[in-house]
Protein backbone atom coordinates (compact mmCIF):
# COMPACT_ATOMS: atom_id res chain seq x y z
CA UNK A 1 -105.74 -63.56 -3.84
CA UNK A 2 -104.47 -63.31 -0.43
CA UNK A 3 -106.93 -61.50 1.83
CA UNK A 4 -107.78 -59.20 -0.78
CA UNK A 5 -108.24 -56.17 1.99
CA UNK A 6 -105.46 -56.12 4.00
CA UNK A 7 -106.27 -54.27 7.00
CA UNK A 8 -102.72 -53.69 7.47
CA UNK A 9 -102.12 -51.53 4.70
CA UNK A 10 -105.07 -49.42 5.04
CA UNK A 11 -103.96 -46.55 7.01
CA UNK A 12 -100.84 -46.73 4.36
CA UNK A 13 -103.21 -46.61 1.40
CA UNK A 14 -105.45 -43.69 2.80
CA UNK A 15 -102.11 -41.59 3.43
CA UNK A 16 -100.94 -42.15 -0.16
CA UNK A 17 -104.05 -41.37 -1.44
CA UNK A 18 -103.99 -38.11 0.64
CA UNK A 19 -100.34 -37.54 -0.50
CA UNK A 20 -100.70 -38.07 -4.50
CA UNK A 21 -98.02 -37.03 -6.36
CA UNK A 22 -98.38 -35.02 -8.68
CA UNK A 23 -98.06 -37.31 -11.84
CA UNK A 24 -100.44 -38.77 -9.93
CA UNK A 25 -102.94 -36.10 -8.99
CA UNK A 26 -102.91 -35.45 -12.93
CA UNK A 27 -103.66 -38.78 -14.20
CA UNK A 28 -106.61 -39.08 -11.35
CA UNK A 29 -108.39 -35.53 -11.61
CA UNK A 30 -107.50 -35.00 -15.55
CA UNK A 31 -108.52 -38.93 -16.98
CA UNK A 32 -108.95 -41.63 -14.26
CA UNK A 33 -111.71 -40.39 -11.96
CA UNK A 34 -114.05 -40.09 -14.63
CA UNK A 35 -113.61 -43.19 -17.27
CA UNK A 36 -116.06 -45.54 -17.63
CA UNK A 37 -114.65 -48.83 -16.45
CA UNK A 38 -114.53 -46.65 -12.46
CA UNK A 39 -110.69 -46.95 -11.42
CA UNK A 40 -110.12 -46.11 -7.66
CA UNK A 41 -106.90 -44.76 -6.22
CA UNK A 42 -104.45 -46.70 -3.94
CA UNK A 43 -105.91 -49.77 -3.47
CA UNK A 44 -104.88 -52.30 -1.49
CA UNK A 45 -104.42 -55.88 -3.59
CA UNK A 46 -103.34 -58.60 -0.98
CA UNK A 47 -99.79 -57.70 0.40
CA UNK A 48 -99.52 -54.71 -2.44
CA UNK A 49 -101.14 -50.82 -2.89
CA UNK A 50 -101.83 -50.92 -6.59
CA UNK A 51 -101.52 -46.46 -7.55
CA UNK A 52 -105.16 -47.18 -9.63
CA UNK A 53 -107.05 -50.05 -9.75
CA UNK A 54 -110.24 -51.20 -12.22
CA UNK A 55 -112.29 -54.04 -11.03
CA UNK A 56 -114.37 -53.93 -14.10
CA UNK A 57 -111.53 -54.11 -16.83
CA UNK A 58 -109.13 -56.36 -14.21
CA UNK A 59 -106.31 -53.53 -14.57
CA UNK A 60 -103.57 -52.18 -12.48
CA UNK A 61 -101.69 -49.25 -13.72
CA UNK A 62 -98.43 -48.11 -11.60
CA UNK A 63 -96.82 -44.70 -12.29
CA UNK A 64 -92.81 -45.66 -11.68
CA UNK A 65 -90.59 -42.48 -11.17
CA UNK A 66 -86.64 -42.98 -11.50
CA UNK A 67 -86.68 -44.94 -8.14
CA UNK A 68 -88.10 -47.89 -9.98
CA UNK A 69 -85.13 -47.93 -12.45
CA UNK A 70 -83.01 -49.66 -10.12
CA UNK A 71 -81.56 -53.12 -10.08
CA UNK A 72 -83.17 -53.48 -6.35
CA UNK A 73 -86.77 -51.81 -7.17
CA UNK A 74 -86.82 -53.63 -10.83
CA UNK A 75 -86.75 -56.76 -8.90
CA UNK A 76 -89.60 -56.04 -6.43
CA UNK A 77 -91.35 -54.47 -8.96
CA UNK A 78 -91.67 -57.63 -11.59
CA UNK A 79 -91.84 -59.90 -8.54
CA UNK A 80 -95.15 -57.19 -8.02
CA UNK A 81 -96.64 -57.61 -11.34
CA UNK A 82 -96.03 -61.45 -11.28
CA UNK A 83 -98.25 -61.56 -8.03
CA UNK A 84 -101.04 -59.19 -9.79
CA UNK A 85 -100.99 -61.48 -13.14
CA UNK A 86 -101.77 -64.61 -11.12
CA UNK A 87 -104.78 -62.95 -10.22
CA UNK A 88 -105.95 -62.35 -13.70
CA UNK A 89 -104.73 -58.48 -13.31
CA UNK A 90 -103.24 -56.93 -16.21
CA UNK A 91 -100.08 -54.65 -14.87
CA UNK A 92 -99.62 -51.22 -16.69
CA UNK A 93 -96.23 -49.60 -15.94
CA UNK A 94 -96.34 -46.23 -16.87
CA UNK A 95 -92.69 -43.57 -15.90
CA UNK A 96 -93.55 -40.52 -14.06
CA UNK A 97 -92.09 -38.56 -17.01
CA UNK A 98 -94.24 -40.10 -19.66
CA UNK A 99 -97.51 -38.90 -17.86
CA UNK A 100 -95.23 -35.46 -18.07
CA UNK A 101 -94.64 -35.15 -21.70
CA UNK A 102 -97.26 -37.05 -23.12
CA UNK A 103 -100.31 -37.13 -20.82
CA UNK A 104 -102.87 -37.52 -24.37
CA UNK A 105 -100.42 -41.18 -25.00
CA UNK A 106 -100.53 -42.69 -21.88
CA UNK A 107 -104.51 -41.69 -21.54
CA UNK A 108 -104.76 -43.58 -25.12
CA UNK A 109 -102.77 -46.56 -24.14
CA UNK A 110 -104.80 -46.65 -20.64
CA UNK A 111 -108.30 -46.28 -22.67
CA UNK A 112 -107.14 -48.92 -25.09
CA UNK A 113 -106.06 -51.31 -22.94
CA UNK A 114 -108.89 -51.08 -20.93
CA UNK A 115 -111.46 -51.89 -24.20
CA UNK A 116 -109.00 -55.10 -24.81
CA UNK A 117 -109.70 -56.10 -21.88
CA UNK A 118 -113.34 -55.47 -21.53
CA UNK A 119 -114.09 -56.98 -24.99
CA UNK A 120 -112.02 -60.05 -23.90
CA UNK A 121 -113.83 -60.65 -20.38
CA UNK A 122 -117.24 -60.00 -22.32
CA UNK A 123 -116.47 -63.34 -24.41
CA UNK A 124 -115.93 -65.75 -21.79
């Protein structure tokens, strides 16, 4: 990966990190900052800020809100993920309003994904 710690974007990560929203804060305080595989929070992935990031299970997940849904930010976004997945990084895009309405879901389909991908990096 390019310089994996891009000095640049420090200062950019700490502010995010310091200015959650509040999808965000929820998914962090209520699931993330406690699950096994250890996520951290804004971290910077060569020229990108990943919203969470596990080492250990080799997963990003991004929470989108209705920005992301257009033609412009679709593009950057899958042009995004492509750079993660040559890395090995599985990509999790999860909408703002799903974390809303069905926080229990997108914990499951987090916690899931992250056993797949354990299990799978245990075998090789």
């Amino acid at each position: 990966m390019q310089s994996k710690h891009n000095k640049q974007l420090v200062p950019l990560a700490k502010q995010l990190r310091k200015e959650m929203t509040k999808e965000e804060r929820h998914l962090w305080y209520d699931f993330l900052r406690t699950h096994p595989a250890r996520f951290t929070r804004q971290k910077v992935l060569g020229k990108y800020i990943a919203d969470f990031y596990s080492a250990k299970a080799r997963i990003v997940v991004e929470l989108d809100g209705s920005q992301h849904y257009d033609a412009d930010n679709m593009e950057k976004d899958a042009q995004r993920t492509a750079f993660l997945n040559h890395y090995g990084l599985t990509v999790l895009r999860i909408p703002n309003n799903e974390v809303n309405r069905n926080f229990s879901g997108v914990c499951e389909y987090i916690d899931t994904t992250v056993q797949q991908s354990l299990s799978q990096n245990q075998r090789f």
